[in-house]
C-alpha atoms as a PDB file:
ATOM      1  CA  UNK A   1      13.797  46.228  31.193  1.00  0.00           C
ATOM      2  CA  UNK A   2      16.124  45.146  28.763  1.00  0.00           C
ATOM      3  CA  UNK A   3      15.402  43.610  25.456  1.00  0.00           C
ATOM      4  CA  UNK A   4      15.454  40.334  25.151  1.00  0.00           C
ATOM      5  CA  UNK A   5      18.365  38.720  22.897  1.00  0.00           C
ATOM      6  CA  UNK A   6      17.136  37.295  19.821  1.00  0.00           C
ATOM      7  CA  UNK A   7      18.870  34.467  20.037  1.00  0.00           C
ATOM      8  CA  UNK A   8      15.603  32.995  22.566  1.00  0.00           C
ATOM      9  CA  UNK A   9      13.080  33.735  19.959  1.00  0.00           C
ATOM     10  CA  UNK A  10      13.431  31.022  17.883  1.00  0.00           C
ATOM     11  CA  UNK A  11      13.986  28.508  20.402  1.00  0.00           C
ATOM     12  CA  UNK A  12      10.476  29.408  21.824  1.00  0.00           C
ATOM     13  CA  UNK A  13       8.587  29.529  18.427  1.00  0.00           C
ATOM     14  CA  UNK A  14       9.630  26.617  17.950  1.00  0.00           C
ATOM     15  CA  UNK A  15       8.030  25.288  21.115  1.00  0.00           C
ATOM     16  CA  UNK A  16       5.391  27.196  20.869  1.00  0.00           C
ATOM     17  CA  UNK A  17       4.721  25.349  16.900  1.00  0.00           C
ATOM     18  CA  UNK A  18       5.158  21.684  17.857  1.00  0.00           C
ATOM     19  CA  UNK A  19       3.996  21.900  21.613  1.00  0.00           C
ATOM     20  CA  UNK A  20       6.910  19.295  21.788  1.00  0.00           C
ATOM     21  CA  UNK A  21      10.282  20.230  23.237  1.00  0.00           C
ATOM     22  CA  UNK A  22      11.679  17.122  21.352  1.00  0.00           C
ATOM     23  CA  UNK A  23      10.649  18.050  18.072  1.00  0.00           C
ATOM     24  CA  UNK A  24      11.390  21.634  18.707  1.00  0.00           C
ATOM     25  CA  UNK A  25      15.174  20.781  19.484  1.00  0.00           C
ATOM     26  CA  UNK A  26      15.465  18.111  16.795  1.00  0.00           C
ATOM     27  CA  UNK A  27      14.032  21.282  14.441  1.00  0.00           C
ATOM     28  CA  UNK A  28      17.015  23.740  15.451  1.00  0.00           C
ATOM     29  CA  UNK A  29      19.444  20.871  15.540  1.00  0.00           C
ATOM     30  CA  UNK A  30      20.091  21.359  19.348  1.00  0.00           C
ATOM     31  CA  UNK A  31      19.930  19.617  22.825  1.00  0.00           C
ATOM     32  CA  UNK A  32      16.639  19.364  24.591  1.00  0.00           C
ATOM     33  CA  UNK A  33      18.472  20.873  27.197  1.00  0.00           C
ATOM     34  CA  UNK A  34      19.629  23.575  25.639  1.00  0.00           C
ATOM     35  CA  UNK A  35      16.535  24.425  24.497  1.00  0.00           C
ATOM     36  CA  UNK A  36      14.671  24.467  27.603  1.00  0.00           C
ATOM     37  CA  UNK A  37      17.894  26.891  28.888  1.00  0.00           C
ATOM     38  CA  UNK A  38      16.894  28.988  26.275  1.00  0.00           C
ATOM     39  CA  UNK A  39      13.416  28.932  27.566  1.00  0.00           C
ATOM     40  CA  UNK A  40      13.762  29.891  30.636  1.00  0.00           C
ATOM     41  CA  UNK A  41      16.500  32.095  30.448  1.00  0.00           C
ATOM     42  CA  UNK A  42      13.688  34.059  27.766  1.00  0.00           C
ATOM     43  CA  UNK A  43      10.942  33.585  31.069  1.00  0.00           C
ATOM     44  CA  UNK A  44      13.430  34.979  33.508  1.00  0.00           C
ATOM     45  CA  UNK A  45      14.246  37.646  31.395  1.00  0.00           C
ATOM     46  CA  UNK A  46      10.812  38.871  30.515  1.00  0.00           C
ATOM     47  CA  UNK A  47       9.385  37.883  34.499  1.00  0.00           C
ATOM     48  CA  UNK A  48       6.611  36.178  32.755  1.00  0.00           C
ATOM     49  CA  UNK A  49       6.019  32.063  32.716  1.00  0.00           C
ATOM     50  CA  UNK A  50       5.157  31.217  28.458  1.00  0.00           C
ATOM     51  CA  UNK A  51       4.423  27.427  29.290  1.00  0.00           C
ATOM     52  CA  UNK A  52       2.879  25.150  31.406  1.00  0.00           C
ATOM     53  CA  UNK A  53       4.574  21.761  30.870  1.00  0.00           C
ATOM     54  CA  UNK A  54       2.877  18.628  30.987  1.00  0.00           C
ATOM     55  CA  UNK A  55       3.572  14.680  30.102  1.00  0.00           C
ATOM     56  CA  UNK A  56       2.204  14.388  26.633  1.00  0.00           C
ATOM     57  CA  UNK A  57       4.556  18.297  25.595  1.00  0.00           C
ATOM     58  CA  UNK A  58       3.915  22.481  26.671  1.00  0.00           C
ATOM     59  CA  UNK A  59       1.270  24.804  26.144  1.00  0.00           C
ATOM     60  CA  UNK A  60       1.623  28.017  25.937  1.00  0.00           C
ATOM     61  CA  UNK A  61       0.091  30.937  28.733  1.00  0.00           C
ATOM     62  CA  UNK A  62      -1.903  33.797  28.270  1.00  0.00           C
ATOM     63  CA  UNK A  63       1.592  35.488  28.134  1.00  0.00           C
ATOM     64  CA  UNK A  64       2.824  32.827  25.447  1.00  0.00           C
ATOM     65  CA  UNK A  65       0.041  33.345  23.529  1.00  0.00           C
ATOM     66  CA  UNK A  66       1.160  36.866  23.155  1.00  0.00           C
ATOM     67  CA  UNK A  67       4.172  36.879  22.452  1.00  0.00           C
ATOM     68  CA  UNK A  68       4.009  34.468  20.044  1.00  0.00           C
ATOM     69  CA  UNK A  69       1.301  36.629  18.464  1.00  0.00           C
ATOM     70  CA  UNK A  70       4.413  39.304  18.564  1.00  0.00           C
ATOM     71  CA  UNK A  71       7.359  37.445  17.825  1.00  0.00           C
ATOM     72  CA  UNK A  72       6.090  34.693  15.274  1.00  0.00           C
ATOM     73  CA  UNK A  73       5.055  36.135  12.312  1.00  0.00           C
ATOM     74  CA  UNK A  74       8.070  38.367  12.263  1.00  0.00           C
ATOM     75  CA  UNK A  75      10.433  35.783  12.726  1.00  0.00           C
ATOM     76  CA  UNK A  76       9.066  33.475   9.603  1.00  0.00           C
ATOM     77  CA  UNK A  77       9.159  36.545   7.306  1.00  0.00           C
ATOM     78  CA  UNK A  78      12.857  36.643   7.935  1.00  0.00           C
ATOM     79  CA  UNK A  79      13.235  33.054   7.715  1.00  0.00           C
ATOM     80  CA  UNK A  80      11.417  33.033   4.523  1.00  0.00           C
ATOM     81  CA  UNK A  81      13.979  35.663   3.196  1.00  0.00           C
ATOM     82  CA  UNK A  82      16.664  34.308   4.179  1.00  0.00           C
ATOM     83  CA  UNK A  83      15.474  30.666   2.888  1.00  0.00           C
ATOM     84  CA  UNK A  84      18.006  30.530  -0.646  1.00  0.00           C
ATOM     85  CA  UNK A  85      15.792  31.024  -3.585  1.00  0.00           C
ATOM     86  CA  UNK A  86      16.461  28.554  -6.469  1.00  0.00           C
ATOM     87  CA  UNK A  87      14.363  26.930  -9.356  1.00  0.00           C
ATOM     88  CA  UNK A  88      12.371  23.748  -8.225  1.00  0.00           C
ATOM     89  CA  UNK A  89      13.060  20.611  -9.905  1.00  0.00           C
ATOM     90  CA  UNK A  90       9.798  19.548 -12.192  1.00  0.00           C
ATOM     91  CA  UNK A  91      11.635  15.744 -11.550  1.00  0.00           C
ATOM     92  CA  UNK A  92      11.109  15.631  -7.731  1.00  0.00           C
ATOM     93  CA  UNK A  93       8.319  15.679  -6.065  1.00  0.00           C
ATOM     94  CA  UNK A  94       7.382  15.974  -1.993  1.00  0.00           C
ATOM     95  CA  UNK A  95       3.870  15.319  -0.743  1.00  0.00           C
ATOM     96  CA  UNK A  96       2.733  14.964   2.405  1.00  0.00           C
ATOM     97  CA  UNK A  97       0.279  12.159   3.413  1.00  0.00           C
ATOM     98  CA  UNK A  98      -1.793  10.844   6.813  1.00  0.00           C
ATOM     99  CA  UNK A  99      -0.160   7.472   8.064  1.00  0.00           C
ATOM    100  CA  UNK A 100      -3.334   5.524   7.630  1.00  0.00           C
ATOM    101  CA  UNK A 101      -3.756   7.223   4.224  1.00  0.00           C
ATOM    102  CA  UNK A 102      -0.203   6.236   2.801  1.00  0.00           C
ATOM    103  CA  UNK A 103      -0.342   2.050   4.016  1.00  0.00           C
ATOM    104  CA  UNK A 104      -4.284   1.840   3.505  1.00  0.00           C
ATOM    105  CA  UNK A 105      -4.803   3.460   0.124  1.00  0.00           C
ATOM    106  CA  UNK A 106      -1.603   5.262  -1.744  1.00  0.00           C
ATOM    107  CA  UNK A 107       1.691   3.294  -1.071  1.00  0.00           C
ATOM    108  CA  UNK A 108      -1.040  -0.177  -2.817  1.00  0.00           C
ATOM    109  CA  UNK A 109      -1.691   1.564  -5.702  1.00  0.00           C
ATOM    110  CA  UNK A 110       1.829   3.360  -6.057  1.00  0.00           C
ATOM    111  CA  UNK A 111       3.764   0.839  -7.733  1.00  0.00           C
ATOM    112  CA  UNK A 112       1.693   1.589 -11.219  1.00  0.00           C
ATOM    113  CA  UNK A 113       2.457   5.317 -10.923  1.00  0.00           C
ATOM    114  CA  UNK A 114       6.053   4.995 -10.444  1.00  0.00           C
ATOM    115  CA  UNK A 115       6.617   2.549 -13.354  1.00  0.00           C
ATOM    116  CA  UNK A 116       4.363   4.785 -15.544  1.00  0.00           C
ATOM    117  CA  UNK A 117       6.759   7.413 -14.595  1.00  0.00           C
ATOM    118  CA  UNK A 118      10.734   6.200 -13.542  1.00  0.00           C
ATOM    119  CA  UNK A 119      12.056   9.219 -14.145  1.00  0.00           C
ATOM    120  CA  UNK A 120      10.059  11.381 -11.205  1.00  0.00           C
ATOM    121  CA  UNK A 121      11.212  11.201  -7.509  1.00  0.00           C
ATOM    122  CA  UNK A 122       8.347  11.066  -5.539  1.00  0.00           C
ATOM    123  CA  UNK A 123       8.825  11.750  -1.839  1.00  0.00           C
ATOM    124  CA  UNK A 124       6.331  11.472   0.530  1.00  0.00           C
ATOM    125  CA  UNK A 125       6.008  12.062   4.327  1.00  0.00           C
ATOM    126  CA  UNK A 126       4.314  10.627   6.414  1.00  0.00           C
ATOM    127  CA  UNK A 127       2.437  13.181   9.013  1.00  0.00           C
ATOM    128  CA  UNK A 128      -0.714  13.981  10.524  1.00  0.00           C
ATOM    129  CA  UNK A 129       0.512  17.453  10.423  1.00  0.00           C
ATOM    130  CA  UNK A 130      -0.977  19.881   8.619  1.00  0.00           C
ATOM    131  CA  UNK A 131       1.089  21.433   6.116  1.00  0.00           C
ATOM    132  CA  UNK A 132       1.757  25.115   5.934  1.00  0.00           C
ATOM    133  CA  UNK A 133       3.318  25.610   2.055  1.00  0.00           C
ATOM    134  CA  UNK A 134       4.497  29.064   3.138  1.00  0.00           C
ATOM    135  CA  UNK A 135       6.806  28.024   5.777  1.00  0.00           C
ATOM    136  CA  UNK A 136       7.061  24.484   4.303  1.00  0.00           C
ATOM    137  CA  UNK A 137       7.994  25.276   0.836  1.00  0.00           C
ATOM    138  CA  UNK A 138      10.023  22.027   0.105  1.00  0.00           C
ATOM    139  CA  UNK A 139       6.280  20.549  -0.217  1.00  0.00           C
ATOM    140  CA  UNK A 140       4.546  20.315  -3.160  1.00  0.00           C
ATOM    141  CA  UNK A 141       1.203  18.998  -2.492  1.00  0.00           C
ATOM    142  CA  UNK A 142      -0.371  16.850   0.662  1.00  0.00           C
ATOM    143  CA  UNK A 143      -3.285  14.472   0.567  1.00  0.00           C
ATOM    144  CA  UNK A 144      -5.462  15.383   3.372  1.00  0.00           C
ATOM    145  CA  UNK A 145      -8.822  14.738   5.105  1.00  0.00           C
ATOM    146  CA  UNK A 146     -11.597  17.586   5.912  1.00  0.00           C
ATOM    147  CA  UNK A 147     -14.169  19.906   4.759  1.00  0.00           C
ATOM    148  CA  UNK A 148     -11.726  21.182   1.476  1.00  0.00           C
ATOM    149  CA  UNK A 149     -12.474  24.783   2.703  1.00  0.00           C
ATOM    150  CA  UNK A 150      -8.416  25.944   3.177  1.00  0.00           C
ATOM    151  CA  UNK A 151      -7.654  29.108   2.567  1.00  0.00           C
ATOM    152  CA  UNK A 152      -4.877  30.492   0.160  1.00  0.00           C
ATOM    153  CA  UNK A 153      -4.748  26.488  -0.964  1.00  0.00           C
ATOM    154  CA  UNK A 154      -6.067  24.424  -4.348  1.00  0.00           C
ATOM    155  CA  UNK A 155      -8.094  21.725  -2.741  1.00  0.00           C
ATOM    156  CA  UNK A 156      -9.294  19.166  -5.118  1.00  0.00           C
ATOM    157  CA  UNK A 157     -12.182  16.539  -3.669  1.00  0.00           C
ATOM    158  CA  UNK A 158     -10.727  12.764  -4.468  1.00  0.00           C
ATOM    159  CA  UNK A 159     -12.944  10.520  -2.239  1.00  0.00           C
ATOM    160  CA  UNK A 160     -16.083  10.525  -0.305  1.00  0.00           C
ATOM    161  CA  UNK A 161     -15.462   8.996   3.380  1.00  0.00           C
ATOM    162  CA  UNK A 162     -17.704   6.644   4.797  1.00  0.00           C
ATOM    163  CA  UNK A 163     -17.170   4.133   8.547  1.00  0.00           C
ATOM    164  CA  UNK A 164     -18.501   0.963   9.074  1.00  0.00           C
ATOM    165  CA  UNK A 165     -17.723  -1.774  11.753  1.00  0.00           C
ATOM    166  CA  UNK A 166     -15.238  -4.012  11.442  1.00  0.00           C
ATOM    167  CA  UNK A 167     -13.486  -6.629  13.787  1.00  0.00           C
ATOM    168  CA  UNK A 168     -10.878  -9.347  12.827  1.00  0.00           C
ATOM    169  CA  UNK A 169     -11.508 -12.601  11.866  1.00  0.00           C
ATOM    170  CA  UNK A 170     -10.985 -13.889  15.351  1.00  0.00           C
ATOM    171  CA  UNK A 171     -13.395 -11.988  17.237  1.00  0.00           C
ATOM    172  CA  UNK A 172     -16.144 -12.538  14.462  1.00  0.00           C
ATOM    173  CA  UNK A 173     -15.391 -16.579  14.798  1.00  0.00           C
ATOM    174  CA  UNK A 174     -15.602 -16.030  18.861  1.00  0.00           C
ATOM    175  CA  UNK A 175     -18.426 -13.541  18.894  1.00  0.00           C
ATOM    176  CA  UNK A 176     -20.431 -15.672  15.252  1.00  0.00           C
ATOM    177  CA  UNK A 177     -22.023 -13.150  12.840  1.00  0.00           C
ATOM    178  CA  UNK A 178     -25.656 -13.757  14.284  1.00  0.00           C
ATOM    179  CA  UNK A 179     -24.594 -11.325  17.310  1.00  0.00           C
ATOM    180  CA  UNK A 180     -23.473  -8.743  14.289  1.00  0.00           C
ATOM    181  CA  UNK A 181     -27.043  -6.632  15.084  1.00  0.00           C
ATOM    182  CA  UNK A 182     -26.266  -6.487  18.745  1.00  0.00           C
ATOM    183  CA  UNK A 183     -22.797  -4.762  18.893  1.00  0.00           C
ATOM    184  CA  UNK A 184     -22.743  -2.525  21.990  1.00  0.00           C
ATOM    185  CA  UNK A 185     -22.697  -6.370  23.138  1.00  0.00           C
ATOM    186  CA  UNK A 186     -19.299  -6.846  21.237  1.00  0.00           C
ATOM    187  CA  UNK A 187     -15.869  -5.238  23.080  1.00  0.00           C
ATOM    188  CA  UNK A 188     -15.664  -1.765  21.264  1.00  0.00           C
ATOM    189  CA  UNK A 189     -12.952   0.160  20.465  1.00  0.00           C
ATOM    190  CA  UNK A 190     -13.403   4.071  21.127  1.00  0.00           C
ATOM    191  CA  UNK A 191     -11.619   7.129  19.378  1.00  0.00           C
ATOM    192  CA  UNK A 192     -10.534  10.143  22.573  1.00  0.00           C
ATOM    193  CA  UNK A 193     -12.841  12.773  21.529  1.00  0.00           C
ATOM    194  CA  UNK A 194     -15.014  11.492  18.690  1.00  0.00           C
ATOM    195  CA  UNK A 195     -18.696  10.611  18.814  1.00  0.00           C
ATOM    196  CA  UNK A 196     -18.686   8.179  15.254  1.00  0.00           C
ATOM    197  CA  UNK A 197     -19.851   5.470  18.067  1.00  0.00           C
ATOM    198  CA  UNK A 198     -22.906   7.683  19.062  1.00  0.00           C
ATOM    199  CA  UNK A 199     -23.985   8.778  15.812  1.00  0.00           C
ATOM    200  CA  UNK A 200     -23.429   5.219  14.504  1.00  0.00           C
ATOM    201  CA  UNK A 201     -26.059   3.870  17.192  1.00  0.00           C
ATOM    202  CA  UNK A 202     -28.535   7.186  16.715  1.00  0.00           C
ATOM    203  CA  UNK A 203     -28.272   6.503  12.955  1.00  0.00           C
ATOM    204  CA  UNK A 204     -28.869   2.596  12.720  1.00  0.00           C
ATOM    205  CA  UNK A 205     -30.285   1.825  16.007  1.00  0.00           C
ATOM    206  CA  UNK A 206     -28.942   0.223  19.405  1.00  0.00           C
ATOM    207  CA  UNK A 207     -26.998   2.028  22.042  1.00  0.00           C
ATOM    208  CA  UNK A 208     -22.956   2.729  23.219  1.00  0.00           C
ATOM    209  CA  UNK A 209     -21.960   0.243  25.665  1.00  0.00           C
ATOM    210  CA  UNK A 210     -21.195   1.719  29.391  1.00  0.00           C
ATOM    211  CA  UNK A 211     -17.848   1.024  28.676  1.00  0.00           C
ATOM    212  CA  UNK A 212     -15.554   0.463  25.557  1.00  0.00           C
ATOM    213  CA  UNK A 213     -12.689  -1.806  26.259  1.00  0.00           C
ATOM    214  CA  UNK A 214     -10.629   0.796  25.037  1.00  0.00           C
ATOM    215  CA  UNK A 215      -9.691   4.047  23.426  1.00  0.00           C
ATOM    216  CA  UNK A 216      -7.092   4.693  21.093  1.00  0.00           C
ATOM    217  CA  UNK A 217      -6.487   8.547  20.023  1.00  0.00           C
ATOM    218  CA  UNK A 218      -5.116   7.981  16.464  1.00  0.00           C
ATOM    219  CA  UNK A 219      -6.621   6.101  13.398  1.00  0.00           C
ATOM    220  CA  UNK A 220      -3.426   4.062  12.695  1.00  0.00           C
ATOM    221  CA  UNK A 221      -3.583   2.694  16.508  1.00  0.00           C
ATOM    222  CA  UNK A 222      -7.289   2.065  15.902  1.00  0.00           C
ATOM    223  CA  UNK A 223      -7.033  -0.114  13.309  1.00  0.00           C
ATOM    224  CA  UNK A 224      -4.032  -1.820  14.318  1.00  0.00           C
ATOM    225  CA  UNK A 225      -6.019  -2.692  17.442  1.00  0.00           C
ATOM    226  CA  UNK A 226      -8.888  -3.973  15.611  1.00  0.00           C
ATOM    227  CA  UNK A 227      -6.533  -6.411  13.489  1.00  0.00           C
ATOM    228  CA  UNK A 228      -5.115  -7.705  16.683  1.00  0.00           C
ATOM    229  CA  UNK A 229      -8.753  -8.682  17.639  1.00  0.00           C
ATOM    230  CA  UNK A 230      -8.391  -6.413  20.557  1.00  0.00           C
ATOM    231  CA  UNK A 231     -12.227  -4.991  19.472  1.00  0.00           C
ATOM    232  CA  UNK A 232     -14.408  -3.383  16.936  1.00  0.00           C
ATOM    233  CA  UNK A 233     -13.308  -0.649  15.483  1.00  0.00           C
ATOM    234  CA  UNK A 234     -15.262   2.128  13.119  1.00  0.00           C
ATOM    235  CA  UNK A 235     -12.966   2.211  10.370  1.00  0.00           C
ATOM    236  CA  UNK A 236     -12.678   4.558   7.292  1.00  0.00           C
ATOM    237  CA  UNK A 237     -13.348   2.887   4.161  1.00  0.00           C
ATOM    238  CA  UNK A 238     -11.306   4.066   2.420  1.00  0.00           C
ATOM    239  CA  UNK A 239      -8.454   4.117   4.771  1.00  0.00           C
ATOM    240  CA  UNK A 240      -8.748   0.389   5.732  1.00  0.00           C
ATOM    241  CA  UNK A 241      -9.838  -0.929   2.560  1.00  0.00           C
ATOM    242  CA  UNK A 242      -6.393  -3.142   2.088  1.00  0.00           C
ATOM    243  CA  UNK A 243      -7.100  -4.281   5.492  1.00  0.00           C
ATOM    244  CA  UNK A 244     -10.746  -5.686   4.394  1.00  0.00           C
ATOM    245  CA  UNK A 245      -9.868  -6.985   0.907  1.00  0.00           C
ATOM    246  CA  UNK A 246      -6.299  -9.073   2.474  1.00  0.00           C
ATOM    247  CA  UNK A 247      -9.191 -10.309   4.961  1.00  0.00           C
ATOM    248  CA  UNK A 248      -7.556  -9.319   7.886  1.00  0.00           C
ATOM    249  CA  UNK A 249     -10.690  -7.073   8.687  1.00  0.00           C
ATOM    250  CA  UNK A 250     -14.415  -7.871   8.318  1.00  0.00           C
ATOM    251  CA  UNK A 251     -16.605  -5.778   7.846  1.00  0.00           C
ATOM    252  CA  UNK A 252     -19.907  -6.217  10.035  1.00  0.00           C
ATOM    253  CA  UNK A 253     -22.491  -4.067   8.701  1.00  0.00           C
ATOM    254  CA  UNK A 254     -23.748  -3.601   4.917  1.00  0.00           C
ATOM    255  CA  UNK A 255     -24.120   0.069   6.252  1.00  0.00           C
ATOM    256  CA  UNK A 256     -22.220   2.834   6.337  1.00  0.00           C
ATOM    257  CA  UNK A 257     -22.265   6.319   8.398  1.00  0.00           C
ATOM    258  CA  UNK A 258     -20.872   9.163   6.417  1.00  0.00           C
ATOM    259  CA  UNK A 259     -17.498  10.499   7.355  1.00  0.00           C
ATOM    260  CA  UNK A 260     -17.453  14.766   8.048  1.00  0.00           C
ATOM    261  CA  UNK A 261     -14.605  14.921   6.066  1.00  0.00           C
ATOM    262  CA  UNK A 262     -13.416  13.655   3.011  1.00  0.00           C
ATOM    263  CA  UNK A 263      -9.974  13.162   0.978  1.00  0.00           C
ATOM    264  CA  UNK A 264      -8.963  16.208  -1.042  1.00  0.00           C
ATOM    265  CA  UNK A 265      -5.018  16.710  -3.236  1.00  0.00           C
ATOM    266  CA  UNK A 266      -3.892  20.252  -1.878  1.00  0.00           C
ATOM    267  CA  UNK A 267      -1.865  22.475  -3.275  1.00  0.00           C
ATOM    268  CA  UNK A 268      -0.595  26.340  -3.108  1.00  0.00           C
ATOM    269  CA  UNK A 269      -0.488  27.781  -5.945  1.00  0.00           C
ATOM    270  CA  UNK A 270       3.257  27.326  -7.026  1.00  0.00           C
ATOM    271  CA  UNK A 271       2.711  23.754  -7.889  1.00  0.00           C
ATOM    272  CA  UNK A 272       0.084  24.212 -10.362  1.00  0.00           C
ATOM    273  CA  UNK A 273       2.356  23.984 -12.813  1.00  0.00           C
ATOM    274  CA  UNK A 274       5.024  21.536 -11.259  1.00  0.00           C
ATOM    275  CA  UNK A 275       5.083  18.860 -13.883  1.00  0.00           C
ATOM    276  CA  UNK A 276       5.468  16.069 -11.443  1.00  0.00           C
ATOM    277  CA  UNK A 277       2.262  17.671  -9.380  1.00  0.00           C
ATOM    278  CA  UNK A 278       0.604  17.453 -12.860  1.00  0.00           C
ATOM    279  CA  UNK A 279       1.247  14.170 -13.730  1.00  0.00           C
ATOM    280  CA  UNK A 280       0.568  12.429 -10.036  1.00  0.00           C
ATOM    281  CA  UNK A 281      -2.489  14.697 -10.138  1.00  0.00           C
ATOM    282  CA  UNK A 282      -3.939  13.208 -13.368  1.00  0.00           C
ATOM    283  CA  UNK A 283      -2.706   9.798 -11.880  1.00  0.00           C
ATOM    284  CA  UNK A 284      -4.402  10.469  -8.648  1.00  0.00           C
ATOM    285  CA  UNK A 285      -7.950  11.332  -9.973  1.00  0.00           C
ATOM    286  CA  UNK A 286      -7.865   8.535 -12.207  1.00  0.00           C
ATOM    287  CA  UNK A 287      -7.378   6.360  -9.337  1.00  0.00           C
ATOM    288  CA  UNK A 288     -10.300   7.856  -7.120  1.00  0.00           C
ATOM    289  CA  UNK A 289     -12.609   6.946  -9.944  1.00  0.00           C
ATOM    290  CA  UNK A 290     -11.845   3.487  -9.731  1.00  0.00           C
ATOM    291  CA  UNK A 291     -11.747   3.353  -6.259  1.00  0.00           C
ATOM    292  CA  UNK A 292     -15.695   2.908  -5.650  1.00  0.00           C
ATOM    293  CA  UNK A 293     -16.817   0.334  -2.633  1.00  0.00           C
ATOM    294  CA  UNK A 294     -19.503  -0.767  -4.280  1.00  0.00           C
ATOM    295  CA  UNK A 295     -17.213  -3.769  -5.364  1.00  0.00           C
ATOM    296  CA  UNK A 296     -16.351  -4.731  -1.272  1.00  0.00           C
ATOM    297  CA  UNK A 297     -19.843  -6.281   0.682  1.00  0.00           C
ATOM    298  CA  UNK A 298     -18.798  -6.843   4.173  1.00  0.00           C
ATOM    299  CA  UNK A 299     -18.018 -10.452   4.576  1.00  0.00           C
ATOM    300  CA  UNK A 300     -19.857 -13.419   5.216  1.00  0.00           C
ATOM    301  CA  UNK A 301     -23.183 -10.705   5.899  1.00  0.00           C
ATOM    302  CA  UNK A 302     -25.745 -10.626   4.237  1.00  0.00           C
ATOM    303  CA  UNK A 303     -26.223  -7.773   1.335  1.00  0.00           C
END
């Protein structure tokens, strides 16, 4: 058999990365058509099928899986090399953020940081992607959720996460706060693939409803829905505490169920010393301190 041109390979890790062909063309700057050419011009060429393709993107086979095991690491070595080399500007910096984290808790508090410092670009993007700084070395730093146990990273704990009830305004006025103890009575909104429902009822008594009037399979969505007064949502403190205090969320429980993960500043190593990292670092920590909930009893309950 003859090899198969390079020219495939990156066309397919790319794929094979994002599970998106969208993404994966918009990545190499080409058609979504060209790319899935490329694809299976690569499975004709090998006799082998690398992804199953589905409405929500492509998975790879037991045969992708392989050859990406093969091809992958290979490829990013020479990308790295390739990637021009040049001294990193202490003046600009790029983190990476979750959506709910940026609008609930940074982008608030932001204004302070960039007036204590006018002459630092701060860039930040906006992803529920996890961040790999070796092939993503334009990044600085992220702010990310989980157990802080990454390897080959700097993870520094900011904030404890805690979830607690909430529901707009609307619903609370339709529903009244006496029928606050009896929520599997109350529409509820459920997360695809999380129990926080479950444990929540386990932990403080009741049970899940048969049926949740929907479920939403990103945080951003879920709290968006609650606003709308579509349901009650568990919502991250910390994540949809400008929601609570602007009063377009109540909160209907003085407890709280504590989160599995928790917000941590990451880093590799090469921005230890980035002067930007070390100032929005300081700035950062200084901010978590302040940021207790002691100071936000849910509304109109009962403490």
């Amino acid at each position: 058999m003859s090899r198969s041109p390079l020219q495939l390979l990156p066309g397919f890790v790319a794929a094979a990365r994002t599970g998106n062909l969208t993404r994966a063309a918009d990545a190499l700057h080409i058609t979504v058509s060209a790319l899935s050419h490329q694809i299976r011009a690569l499975e004709e060429r090998l006799g082998q099928r690398l992804f199953e393709r589905g409405s929500r993107g492509v998975t790879l086979t037991a045969d992708g899986e392989q050859l990406l095991a093969r091809v992958g690491p290979p490829l990013e070595s020479l990308e790295a090399a390739l990637r021009p080399a040049g001294p990193r500007r202490g003046d600009v910096l790029t983190v990476s953020v979750l959506p709910s984290m940026a609008s609930g808790w940074l982008v608030p508090r932001l204004g302070r940081f960039l007036a204590a410092h006018p002459l630092l670009q701060l860039n930040l993007l906006s992803s529920e992607r996890l961040v790999d700084f070796e092939r993503d070395d334009d990044v600085d730093a992220a702010l990310r959720m989980g157990a802080g146990r990454w390897p080959g990273v700097v993870a520094e704990h900011l904030l404890d996460e805690s979830l607690a009830p909430v529901a707009s305004p609307a619903l609370v006025e339709r529903m009244g706060l006496d029928a606050a103890g009896e929520l599997h009575r109350w529409p509820l909104i459920g997360e695809t693939g999380m129990r926080h429902w479950a444990r929540w009822f386990e932990r403080h008594g009741g049970h899940e409803p048969e049926r949740y009037v929907t479920r939403l399979d990103d945080l951003e969505s879920v709290h968006r829905a609650a606003v709308d007064g579509i349901g009650v949502a568990l919502a991250r403190m910390v994540r949809s505490r400008t929601l609570i205090e602007s009063g377009q969320l109540v909160v209907l429980s003085p407890h709280r169920l504590p989160s599995d993960y928790d917000h941590y500043l990451v880093y590799p190593s090469r921005s230890a010393s980035h002067p930007g990292l070390l100032a929005f670092r300081e700035w950062l920590h200084a901010e978590a301190r302040g940021a207790t909930l002691a100071d936000l009893p849910p509304t109109g309950l009962p403490r």
